[in-house]
Each structure stands twice: as C-alpha cells, then as structure tokens.
PDB file of N, CA and C in Angstrom:
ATOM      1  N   UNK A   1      68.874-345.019 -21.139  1.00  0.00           N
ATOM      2  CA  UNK A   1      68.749-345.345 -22.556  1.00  0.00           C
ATOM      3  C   UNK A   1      67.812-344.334 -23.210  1.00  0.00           C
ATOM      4  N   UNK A   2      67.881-343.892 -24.234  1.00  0.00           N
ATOM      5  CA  UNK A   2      67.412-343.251 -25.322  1.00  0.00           C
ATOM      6  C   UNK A   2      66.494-343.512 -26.282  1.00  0.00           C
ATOM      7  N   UNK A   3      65.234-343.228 -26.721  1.00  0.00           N
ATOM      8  CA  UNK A   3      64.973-343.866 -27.349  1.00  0.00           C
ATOM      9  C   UNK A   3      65.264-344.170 -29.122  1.00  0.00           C
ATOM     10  N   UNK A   4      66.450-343.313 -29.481  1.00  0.00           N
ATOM     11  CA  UNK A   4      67.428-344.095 -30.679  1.00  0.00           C
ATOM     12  C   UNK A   4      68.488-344.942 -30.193  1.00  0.00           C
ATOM     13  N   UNK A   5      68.293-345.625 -29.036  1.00  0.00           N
ATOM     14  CA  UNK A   5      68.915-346.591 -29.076  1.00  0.00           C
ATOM     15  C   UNK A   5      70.343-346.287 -27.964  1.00  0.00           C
ATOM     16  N   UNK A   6      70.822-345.050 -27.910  1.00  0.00           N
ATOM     17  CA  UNK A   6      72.123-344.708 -27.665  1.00  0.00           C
ATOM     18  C   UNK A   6      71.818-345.409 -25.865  1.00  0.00           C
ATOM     19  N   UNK A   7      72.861-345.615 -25.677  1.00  0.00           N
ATOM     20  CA  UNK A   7      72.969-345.769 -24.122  1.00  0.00           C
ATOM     21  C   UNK A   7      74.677-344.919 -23.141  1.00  0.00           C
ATOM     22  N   UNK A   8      73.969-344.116 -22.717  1.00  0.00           N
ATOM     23  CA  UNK A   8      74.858-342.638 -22.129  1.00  0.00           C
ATOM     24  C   UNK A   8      75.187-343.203 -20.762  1.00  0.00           C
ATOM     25  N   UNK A   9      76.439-343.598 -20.039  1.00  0.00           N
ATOM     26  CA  UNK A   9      76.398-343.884 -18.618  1.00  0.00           C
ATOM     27  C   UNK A   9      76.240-342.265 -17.845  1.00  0.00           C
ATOM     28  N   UNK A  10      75.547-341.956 -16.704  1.00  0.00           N
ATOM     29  CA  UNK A  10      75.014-340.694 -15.932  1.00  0.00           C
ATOM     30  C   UNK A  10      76.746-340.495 -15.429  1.00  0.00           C
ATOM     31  N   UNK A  11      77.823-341.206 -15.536  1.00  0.00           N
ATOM     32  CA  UNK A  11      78.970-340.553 -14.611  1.00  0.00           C
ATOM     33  C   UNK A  11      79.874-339.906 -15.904  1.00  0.00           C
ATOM     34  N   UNK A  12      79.438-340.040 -17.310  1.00  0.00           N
ATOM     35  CA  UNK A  12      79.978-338.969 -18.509  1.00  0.00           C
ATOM     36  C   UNK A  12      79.947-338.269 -18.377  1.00  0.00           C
ATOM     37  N   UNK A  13      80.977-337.217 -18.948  1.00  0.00           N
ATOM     38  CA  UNK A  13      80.699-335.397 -18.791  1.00  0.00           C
ATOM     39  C   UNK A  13      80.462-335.316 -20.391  1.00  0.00           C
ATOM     40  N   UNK A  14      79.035-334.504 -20.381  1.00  0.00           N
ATOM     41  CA  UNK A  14      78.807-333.633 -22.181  1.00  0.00           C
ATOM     42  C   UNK A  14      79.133-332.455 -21.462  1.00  0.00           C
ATOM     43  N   UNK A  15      80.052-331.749 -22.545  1.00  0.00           N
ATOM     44  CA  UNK A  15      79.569-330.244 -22.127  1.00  0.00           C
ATOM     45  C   UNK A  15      79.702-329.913 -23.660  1.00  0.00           C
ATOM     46  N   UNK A  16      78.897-329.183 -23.665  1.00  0.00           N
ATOM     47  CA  UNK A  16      77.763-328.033 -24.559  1.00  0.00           C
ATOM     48  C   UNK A  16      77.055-329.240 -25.229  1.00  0.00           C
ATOM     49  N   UNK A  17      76.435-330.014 -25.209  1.00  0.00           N
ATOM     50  CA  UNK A  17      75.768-330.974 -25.537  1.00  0.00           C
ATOM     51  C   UNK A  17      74.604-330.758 -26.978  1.00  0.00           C
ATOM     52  N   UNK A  18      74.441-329.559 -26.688  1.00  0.00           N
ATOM     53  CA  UNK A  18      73.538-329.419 -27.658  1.00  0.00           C
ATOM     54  C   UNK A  18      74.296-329.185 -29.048  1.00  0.00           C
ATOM     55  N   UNK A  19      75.647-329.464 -28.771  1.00  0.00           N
ATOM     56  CA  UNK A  19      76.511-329.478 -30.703  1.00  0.00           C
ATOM     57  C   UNK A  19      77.090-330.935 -30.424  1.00  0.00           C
ATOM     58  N   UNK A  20      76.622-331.919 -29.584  1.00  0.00           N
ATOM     59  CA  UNK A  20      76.793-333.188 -29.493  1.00  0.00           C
ATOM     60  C   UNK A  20      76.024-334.109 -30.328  1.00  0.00           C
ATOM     61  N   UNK A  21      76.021-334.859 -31.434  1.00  0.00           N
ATOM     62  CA  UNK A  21      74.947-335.302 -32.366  1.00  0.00           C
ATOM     63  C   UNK A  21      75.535-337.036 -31.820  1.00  0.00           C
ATOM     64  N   UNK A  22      74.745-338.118 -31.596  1.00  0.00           N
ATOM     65  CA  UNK A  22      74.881-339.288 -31.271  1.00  0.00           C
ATOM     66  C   UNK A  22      73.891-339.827 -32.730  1.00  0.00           C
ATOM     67  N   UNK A  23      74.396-340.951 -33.803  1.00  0.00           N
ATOM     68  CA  UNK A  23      73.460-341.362 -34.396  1.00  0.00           C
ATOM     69  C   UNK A  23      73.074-342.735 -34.387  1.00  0.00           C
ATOM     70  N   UNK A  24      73.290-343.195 -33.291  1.00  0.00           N
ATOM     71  CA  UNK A  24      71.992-344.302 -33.093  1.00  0.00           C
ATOM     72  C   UNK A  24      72.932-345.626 -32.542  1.00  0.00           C
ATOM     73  N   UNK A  25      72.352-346.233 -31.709  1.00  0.00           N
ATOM     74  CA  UNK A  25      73.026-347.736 -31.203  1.00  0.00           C
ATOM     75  C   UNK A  25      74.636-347.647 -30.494  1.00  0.00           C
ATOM     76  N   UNK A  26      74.996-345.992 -29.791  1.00  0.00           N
ATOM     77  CA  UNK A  26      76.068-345.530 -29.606  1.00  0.00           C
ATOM     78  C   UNK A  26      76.201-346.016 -28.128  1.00  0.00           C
ATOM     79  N   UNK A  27      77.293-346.473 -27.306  1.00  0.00           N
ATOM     80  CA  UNK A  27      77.083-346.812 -26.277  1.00  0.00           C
ATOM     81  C   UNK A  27      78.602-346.070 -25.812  1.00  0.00           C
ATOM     82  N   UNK A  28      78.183-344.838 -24.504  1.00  0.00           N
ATOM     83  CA  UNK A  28      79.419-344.112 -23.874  1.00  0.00           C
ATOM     84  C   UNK A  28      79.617-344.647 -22.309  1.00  0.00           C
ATOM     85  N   UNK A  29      80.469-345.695 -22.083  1.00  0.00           N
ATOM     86  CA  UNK A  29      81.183-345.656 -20.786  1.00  0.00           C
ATOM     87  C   UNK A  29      81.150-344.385 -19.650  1.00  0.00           C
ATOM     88  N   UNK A  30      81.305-344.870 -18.718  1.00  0.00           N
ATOM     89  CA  UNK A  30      81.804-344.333 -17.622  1.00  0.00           C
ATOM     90  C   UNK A  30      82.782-343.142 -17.651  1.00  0.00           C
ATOM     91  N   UNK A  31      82.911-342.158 -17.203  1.00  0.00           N
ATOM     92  CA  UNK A  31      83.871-341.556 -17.084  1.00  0.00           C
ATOM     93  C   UNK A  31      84.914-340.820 -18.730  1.00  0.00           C
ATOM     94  N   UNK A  32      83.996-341.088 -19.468  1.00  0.00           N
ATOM     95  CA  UNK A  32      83.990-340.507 -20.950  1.00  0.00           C
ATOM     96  C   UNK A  32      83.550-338.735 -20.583  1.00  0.00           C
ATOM     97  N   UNK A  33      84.145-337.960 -21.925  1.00  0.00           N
ATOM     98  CA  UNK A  33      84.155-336.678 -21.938  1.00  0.00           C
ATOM     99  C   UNK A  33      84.245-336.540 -23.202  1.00  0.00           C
ATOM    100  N   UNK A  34      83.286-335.636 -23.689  1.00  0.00           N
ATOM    101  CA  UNK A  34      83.196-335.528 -25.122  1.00  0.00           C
ATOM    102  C   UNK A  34      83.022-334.064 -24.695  1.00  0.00           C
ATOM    103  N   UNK A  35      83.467-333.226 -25.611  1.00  0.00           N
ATOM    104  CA  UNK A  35      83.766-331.517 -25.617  1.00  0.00           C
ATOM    105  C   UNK A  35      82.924-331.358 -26.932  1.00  0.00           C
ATOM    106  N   UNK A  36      82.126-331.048 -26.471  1.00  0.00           N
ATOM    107  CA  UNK A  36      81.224-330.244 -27.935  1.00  0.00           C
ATOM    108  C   UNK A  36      80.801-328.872 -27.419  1.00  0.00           C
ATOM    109  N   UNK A  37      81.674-327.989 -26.371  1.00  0.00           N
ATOM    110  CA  UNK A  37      81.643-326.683 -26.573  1.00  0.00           C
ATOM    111  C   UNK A  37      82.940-326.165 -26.872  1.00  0.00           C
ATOM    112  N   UNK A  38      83.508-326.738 -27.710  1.00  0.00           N
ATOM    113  CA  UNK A  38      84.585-326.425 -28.682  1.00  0.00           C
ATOM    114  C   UNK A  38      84.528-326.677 -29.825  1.00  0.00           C
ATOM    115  N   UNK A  39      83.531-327.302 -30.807  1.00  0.00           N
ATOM    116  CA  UNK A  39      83.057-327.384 -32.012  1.00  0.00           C
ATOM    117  C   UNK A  39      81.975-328.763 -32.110  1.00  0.00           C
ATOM    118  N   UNK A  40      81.765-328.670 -33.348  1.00  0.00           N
ATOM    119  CA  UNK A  40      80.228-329.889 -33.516  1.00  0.00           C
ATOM    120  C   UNK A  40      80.831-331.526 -33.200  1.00  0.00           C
ATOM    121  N   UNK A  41      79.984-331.382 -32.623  1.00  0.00           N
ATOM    122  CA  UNK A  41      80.950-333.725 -32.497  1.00  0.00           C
ATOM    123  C   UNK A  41      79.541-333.989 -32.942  1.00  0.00           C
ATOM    124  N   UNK A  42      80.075-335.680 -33.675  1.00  0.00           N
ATOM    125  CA  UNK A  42      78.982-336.188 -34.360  1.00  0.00           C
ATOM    126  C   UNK A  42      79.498-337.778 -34.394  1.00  0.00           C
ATOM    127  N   UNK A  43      78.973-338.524 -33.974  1.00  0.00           N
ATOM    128  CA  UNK A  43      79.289-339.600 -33.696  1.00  0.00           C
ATOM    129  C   UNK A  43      78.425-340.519 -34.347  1.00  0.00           C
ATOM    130  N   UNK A  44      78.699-341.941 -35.071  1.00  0.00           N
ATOM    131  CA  UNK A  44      78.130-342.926 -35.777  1.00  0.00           C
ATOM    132  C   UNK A  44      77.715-343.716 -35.710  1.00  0.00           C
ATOM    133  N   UNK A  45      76.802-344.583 -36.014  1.00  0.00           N
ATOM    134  CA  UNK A  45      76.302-345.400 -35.926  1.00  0.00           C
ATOM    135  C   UNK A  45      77.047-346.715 -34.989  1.00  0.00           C
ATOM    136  N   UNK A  46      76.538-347.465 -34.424  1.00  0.00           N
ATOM    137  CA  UNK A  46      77.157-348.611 -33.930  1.00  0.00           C
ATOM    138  C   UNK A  46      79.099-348.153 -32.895  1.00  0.00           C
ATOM    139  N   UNK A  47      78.801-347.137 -32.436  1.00  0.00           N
ATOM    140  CA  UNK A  47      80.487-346.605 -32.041  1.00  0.00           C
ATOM    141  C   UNK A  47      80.274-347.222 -30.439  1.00  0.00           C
ATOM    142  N   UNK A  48      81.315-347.433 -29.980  1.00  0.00           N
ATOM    143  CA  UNK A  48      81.515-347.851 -28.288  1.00  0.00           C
ATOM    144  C   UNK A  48      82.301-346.341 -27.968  1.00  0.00           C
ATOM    145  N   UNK A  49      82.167-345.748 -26.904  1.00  0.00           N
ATOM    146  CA  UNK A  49      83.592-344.678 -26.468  1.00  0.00           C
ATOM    147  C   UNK A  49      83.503-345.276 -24.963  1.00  0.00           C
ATOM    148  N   UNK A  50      85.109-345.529 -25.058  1.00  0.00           N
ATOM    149  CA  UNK A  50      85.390-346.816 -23.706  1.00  0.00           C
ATOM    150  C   UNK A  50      85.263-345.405 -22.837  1.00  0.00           C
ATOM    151  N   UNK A  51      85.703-346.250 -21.495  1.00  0.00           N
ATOM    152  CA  UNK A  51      85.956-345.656 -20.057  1.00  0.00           C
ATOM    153  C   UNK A  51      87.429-344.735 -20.585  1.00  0.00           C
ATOM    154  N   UNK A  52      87.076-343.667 -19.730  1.00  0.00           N
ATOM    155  CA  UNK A  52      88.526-342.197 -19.565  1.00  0.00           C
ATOM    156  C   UNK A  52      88.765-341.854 -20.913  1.00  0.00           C
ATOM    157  N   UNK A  53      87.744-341.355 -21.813  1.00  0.00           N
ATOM    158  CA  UNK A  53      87.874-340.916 -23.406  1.00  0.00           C
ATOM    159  C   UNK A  53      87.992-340.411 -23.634  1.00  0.00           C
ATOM    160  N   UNK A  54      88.429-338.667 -23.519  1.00  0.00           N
ATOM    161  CA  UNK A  54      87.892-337.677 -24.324  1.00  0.00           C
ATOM    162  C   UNK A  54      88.347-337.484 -25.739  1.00  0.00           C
ATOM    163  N   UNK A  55      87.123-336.612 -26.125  1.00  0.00           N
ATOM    164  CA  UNK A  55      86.815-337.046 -27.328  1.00  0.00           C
ATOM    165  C   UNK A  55      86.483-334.944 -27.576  1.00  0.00           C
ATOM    166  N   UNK A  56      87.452-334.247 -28.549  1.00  0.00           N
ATOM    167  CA  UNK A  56      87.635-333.137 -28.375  1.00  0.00           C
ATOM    168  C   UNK A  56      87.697-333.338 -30.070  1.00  0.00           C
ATOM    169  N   UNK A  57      87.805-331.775 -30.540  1.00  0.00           N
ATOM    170  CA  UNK A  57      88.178-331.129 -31.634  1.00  0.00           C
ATOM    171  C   UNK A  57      89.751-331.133 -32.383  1.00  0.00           C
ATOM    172  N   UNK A  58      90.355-331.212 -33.048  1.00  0.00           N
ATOM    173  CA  UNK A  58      91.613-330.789 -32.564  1.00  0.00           C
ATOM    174  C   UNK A  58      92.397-329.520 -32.712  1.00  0.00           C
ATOM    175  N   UNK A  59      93.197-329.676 -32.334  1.00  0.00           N
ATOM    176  CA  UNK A  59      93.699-328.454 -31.719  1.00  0.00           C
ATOM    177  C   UNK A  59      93.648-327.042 -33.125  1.00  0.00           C
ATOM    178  N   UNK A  60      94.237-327.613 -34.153  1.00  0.00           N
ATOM    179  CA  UNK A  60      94.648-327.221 -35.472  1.00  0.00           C
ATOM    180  C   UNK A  60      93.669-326.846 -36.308  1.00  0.00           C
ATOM    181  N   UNK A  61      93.358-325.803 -36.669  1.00  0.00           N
ATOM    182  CA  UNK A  61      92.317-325.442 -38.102  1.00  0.00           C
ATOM    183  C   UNK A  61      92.580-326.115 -38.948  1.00  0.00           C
ATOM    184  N   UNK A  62      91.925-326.154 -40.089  1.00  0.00           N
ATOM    185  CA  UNK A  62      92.104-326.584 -41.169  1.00  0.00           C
ATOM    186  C   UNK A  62      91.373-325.475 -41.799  1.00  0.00           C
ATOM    187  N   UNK A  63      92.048-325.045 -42.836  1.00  0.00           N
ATOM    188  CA  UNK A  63      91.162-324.155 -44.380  1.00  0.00           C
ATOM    189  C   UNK A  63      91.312-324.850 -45.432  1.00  0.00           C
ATOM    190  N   UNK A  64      89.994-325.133 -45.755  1.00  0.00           N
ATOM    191  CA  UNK A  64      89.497-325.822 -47.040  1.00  0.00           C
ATOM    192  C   UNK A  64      90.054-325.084 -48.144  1.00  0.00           C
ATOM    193  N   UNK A  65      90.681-326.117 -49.117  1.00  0.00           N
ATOM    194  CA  UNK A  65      90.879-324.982 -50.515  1.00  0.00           C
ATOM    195  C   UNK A  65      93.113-325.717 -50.064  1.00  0.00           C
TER     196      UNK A  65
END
C-alpha cells in the first residue's frame, strides 16, 4: 500500500512506470499490465483494474484540429 491510498498487487507488471500516474484509492489486481512505456497512463480516482488487464495506449494517433 501507498501512502495515497493506491494498493498495487507485487505480481503486476509497470513498465516505464515513471509515465504511470495512479490518483488515489486505485486498487490493481494480480497479474495486471499497464504499458506506460508507450505513452502517459493516468488513472482515477476510486478505479479497480481486475486480474489479466492490460491497460496500453492505443494503437492509432490522433491529431488534434
């Protein structure tokens, strides 16, 4: 546990973690995968991410405008 609250299970994979933003009371299962060395993840308040998740960018750009 964290002290904002988040609770991370140790068998998750972060990779690049440091463009991983968790904001508070977030709780990640087991066996979850969040890819934040493929762009910024930012996750919300009060979110669950169940067991076998990943949780990626998608594939497609978007240009603003």
């Amino acid at each position: 546990m964290i002290a904002s609250g988040n609770k991370v299970s140790r068998q998750t994979v972060l990779c690049g973690s440091q463009n991983i933003v968790l904001h508070g009371k977030v709780i990640v299962q087991s066996d979850a995968i969040i890819r934040g060395d493929l762009a910024n993840v930012r996750v919300g308040r009060y979110c669950i991410i169940s067991k076998n998740v990943v949780i990626r960018p998608p594939f497609k750009k978007f240009s603003k405008g």
